[in-house]
PDB file of N, CA and C in Angstrom:
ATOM      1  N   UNK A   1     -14.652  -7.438 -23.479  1.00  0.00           N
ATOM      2  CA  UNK A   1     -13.548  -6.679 -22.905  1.00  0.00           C
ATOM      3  C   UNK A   1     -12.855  -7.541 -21.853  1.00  0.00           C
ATOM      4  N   UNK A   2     -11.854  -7.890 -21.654  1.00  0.00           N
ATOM      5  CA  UNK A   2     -10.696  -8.193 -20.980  1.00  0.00           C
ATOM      6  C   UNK A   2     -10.793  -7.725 -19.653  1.00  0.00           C
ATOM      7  N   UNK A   3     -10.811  -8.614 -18.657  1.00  0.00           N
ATOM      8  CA  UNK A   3     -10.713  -7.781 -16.936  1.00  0.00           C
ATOM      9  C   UNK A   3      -9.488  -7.655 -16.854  1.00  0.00           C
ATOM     10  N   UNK A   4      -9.736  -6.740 -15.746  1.00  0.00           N
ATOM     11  CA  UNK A   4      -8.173  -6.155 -15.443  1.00  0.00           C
ATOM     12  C   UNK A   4      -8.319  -6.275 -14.361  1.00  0.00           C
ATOM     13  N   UNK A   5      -7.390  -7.255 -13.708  1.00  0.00           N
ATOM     14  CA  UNK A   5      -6.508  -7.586 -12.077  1.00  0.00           C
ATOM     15  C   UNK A   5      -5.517  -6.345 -11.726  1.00  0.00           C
ATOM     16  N   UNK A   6      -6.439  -5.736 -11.295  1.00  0.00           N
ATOM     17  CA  UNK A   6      -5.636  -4.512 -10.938  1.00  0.00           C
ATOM     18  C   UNK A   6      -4.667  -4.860  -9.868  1.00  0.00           C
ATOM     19  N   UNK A   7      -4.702  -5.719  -8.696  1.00  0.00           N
ATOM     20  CA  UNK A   7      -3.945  -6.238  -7.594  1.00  0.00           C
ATOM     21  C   UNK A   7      -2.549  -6.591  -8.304  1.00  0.00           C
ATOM     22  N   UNK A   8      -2.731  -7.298  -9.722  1.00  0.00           N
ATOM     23  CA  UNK A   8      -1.702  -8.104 -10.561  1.00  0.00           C
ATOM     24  C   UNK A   8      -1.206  -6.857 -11.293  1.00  0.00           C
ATOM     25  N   UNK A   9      -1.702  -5.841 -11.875  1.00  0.00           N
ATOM     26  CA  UNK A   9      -1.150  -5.052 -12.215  1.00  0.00           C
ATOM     27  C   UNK A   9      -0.151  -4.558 -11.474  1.00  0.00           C
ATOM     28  N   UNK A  10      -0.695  -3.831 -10.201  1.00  0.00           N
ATOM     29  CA  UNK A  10       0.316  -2.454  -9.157  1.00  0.00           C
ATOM     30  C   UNK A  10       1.370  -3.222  -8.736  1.00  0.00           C
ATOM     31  N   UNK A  11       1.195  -4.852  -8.192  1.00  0.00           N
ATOM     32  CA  UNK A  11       2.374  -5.754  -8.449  1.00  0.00           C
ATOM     33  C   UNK A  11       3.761  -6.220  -8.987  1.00  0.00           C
ATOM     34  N   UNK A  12       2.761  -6.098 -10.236  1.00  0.00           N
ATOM     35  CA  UNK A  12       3.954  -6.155 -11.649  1.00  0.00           C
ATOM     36  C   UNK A  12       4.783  -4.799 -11.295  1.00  0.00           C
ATOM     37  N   UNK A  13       4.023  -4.088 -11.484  1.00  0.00           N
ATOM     38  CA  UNK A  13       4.510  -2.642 -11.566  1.00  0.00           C
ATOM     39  C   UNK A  13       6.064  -2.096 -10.345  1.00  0.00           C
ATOM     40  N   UNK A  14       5.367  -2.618  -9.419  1.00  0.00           N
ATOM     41  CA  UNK A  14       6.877  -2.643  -8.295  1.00  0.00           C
ATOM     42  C   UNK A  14       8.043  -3.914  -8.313  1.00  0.00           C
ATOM     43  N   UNK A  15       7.639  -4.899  -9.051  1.00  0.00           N
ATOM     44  CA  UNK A  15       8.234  -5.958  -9.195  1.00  0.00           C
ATOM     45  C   UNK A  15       9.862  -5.583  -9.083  1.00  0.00           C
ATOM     46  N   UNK A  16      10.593  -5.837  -8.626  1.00  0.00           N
ATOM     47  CA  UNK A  16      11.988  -5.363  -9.368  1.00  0.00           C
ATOM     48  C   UNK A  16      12.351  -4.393  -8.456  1.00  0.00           C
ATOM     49  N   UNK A  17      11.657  -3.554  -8.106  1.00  0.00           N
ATOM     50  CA  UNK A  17      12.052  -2.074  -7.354  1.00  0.00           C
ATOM     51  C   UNK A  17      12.915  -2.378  -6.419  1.00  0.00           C
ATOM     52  N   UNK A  18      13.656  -1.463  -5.909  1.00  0.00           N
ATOM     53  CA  UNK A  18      14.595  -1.628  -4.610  1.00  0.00           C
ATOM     54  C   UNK A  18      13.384  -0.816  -3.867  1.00  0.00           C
ATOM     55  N   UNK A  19      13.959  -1.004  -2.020  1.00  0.00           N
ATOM     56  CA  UNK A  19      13.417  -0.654  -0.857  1.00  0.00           C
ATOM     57  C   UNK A  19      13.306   0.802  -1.407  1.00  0.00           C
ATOM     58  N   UNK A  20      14.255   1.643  -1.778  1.00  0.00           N
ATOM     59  CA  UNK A  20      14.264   3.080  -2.148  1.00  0.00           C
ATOM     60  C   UNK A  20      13.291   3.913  -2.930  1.00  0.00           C
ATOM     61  N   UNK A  21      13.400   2.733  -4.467  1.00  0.00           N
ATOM     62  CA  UNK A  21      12.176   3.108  -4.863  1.00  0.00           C
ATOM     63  C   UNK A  21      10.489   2.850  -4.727  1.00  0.00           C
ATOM     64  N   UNK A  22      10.408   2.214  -3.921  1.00  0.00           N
ATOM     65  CA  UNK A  22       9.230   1.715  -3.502  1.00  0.00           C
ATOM     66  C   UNK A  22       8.721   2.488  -2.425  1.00  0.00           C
ATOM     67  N   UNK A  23       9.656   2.785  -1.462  1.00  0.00           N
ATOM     68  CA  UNK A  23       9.196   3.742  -0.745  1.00  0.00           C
ATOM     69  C   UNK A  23       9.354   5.536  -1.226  1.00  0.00           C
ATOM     70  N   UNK A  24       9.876   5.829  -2.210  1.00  0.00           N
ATOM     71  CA  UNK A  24       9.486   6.639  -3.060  1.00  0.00           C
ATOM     72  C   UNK A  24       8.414   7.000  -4.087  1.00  0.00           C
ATOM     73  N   UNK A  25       7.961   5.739  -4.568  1.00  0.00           N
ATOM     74  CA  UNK A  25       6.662   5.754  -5.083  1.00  0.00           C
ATOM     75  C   UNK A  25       5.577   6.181  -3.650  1.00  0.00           C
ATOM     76  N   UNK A  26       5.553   5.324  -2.784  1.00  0.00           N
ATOM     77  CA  UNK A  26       4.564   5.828  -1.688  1.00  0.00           C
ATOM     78  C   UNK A  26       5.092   6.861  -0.979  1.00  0.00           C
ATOM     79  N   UNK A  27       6.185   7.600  -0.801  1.00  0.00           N
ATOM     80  CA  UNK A  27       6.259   9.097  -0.340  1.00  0.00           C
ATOM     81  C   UNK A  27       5.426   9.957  -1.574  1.00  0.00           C
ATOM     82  N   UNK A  28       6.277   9.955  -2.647  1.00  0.00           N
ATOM     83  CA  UNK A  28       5.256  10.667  -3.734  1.00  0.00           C
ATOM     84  C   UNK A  28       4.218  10.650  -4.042  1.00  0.00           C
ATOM     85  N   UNK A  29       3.068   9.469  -3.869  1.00  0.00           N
ATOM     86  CA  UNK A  29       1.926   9.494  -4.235  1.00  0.00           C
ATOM     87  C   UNK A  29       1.627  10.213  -2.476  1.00  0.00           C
ATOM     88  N   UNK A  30       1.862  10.382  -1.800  1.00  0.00           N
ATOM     89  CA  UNK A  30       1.295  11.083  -0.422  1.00  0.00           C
ATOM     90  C   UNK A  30       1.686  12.303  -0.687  1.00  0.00           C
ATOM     91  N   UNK A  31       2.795  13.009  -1.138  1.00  0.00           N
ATOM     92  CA  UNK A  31       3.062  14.205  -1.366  1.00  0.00           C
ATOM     93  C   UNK A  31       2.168  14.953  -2.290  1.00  0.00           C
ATOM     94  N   UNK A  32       1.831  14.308  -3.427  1.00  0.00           N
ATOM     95  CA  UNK A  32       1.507  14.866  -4.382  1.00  0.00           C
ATOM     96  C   UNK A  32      -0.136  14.496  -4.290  1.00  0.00           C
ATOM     97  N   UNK A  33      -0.765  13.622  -2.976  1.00  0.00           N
ATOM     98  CA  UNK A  33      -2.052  13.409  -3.002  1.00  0.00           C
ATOM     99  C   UNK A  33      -2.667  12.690  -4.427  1.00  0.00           C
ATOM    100  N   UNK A  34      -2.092  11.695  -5.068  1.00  0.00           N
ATOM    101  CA  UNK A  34      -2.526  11.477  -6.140  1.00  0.00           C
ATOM    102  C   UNK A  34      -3.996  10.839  -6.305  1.00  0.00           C
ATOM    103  N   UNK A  35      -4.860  10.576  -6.675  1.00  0.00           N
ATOM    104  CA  UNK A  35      -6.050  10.062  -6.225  1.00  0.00           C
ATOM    105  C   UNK A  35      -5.693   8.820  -6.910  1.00  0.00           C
ATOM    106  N   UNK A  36      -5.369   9.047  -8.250  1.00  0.00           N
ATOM    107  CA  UNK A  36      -4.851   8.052  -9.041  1.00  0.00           C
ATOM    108  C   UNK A  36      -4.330   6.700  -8.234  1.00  0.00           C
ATOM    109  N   UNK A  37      -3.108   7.181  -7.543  1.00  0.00           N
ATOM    110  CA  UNK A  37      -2.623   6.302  -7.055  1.00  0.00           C
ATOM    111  C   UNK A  37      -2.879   5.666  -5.727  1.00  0.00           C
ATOM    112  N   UNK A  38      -4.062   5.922  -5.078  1.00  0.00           N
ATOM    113  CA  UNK A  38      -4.568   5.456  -4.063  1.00  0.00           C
ATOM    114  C   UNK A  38      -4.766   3.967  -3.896  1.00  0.00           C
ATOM    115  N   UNK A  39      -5.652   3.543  -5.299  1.00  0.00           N
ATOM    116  CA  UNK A  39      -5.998   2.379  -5.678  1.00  0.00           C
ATOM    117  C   UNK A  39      -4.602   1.209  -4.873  1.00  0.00           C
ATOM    118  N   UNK A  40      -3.347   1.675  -5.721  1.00  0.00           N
ATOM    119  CA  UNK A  40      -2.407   0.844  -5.334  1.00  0.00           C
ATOM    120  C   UNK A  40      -1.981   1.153  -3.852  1.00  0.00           C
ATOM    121  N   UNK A  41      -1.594   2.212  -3.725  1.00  0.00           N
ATOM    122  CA  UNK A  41      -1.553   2.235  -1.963  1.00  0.00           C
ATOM    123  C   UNK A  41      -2.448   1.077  -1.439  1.00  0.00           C
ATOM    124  N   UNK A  42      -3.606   1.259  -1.639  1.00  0.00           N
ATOM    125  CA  UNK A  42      -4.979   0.277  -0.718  1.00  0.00           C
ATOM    126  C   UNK A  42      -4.146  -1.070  -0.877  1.00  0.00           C
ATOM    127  N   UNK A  43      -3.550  -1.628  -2.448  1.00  0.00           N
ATOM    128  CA  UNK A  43      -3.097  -3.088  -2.599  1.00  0.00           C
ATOM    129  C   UNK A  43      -2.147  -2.992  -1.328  1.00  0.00           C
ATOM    130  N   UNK A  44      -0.737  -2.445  -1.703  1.00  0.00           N
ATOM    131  CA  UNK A  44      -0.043  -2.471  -0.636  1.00  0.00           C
ATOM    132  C   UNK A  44      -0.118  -2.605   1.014  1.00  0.00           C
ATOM    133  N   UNK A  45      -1.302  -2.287   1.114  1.00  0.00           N
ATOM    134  CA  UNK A  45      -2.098  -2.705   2.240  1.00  0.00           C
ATOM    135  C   UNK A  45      -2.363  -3.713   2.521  1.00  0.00           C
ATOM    136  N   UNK A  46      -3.287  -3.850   1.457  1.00  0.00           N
ATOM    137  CA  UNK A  46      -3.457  -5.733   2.092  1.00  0.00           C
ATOM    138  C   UNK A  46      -2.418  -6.158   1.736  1.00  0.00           C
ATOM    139  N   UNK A  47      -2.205  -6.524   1.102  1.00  0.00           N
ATOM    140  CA  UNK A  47      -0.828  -7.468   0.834  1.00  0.00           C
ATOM    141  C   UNK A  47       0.268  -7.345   1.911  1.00  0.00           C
ATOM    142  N   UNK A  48       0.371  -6.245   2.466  1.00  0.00           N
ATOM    143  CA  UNK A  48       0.782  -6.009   3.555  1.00  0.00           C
ATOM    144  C   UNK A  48       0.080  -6.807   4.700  1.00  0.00           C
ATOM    145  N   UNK A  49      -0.851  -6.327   5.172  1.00  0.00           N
ATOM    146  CA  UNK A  49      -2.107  -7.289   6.237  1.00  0.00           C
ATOM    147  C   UNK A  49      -1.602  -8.472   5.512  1.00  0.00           C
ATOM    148  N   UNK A  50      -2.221  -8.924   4.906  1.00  0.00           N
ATOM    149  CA  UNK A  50      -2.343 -10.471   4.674  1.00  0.00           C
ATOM    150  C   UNK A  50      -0.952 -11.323   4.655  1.00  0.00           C
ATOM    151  N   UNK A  51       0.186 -10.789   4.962  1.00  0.00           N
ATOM    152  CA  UNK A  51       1.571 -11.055   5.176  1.00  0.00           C
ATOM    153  C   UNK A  51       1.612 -11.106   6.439  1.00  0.00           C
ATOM    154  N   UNK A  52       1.099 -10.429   7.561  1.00  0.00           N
ATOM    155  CA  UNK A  52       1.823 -10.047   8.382  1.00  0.00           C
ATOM    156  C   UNK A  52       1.232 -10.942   9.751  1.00  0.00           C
ATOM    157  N   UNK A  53       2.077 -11.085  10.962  1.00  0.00           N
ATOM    158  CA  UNK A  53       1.169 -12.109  11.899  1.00  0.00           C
ATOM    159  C   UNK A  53       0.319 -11.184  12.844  1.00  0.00           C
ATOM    160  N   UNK A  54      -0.136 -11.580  13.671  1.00  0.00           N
ATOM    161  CA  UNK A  54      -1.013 -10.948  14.752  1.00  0.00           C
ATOM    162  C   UNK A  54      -0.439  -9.805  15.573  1.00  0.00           C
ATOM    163  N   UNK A  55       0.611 -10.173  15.875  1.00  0.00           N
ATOM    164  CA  UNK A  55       1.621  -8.900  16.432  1.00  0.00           C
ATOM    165  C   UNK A  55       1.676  -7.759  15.613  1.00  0.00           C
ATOM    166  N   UNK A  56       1.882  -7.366  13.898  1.00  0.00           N
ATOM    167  CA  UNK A  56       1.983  -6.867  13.394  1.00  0.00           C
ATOM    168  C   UNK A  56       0.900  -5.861  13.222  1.00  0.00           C
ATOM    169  N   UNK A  57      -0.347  -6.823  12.957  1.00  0.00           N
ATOM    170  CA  UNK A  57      -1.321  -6.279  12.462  1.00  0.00           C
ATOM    171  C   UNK A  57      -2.234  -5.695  13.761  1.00  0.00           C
ATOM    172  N   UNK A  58      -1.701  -6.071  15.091  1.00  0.00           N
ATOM    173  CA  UNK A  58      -1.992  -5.157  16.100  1.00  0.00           C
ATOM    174  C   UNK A  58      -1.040  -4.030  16.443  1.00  0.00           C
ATOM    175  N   UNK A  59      -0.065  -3.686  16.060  1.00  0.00           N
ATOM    176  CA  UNK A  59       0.665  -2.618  15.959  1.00  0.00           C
ATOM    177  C   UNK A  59       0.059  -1.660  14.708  1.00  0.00           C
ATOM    178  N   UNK A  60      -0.188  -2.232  13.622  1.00  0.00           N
ATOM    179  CA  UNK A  60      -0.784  -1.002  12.106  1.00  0.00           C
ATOM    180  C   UNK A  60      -2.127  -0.818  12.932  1.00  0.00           C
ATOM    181  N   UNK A  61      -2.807  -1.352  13.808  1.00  0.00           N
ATOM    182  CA  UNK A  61      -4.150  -1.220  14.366  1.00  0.00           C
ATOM    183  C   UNK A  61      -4.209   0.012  14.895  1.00  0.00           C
ATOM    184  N   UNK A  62      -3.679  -0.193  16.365  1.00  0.00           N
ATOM    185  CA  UNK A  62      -3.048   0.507  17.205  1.00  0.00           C
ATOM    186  C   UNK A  62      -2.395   2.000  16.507  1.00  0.00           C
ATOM    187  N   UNK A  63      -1.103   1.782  15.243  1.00  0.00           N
ATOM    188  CA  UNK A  63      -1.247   3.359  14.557  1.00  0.00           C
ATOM    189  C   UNK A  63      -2.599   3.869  13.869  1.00  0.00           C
ATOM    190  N   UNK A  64      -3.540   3.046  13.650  1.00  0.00           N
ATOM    191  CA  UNK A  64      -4.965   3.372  12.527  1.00  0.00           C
ATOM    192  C   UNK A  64      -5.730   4.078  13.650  1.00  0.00           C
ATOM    193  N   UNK A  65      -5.863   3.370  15.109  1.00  0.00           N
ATOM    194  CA  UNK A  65      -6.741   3.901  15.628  1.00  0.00           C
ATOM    195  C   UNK A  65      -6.341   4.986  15.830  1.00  0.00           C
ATOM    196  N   UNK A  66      -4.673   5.436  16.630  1.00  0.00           N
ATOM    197  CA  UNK A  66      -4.624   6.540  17.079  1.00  0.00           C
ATOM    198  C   UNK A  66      -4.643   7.589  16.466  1.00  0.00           C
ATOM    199  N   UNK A  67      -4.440   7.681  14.815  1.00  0.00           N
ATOM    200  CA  UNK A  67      -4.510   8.178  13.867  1.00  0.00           C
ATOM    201  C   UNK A  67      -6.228   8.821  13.831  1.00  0.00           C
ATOM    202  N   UNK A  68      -6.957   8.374  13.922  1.00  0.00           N
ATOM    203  CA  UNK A  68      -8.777   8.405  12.993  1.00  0.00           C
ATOM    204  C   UNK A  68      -8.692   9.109  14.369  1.00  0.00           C
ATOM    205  N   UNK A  69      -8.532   8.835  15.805  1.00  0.00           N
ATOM    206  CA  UNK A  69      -8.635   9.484  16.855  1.00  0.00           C
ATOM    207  C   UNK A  69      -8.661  11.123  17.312  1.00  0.00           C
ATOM    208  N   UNK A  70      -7.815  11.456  16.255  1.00  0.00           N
ATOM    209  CA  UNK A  70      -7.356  13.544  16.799  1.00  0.00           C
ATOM    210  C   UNK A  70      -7.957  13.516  16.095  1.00  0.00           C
TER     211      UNK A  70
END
């Protein structure tokens, strides 16, 4: 059986998208709680992190903590 790069998949998958729809895919998968689509949320994450410099990733910190906090 064939592995599947799921990272390379959810990728492909937004490839192309405008800002609109991309942030429509992640409003909708939060609206609709998809479990399904969690997987790719998580990519978008890192790929996010792993883009971003020290400033950044102490600001998403900073919203994570205050978030897990209430």
């Amino acid at each position: 059986m064939a592995s599947l790069d799921v990272r390379k998949l959810v990728l492909n998958n937004l490839a192309g998208s405008s800002k609109e729809e991309v942030e429509g895919y992640i409003q909708e998968t939060i609206d609709n709680r998809e479990d399904d689509a969690l997987p790719g949320m998580g990519i978008l994450f890192e790929v996010v992190w792993q883009k971003s410099d020290q400033n950044e990733k102490g600001s998403m910190m900073n919203k994570i903590m205050e978030t897990i906090s209430k």
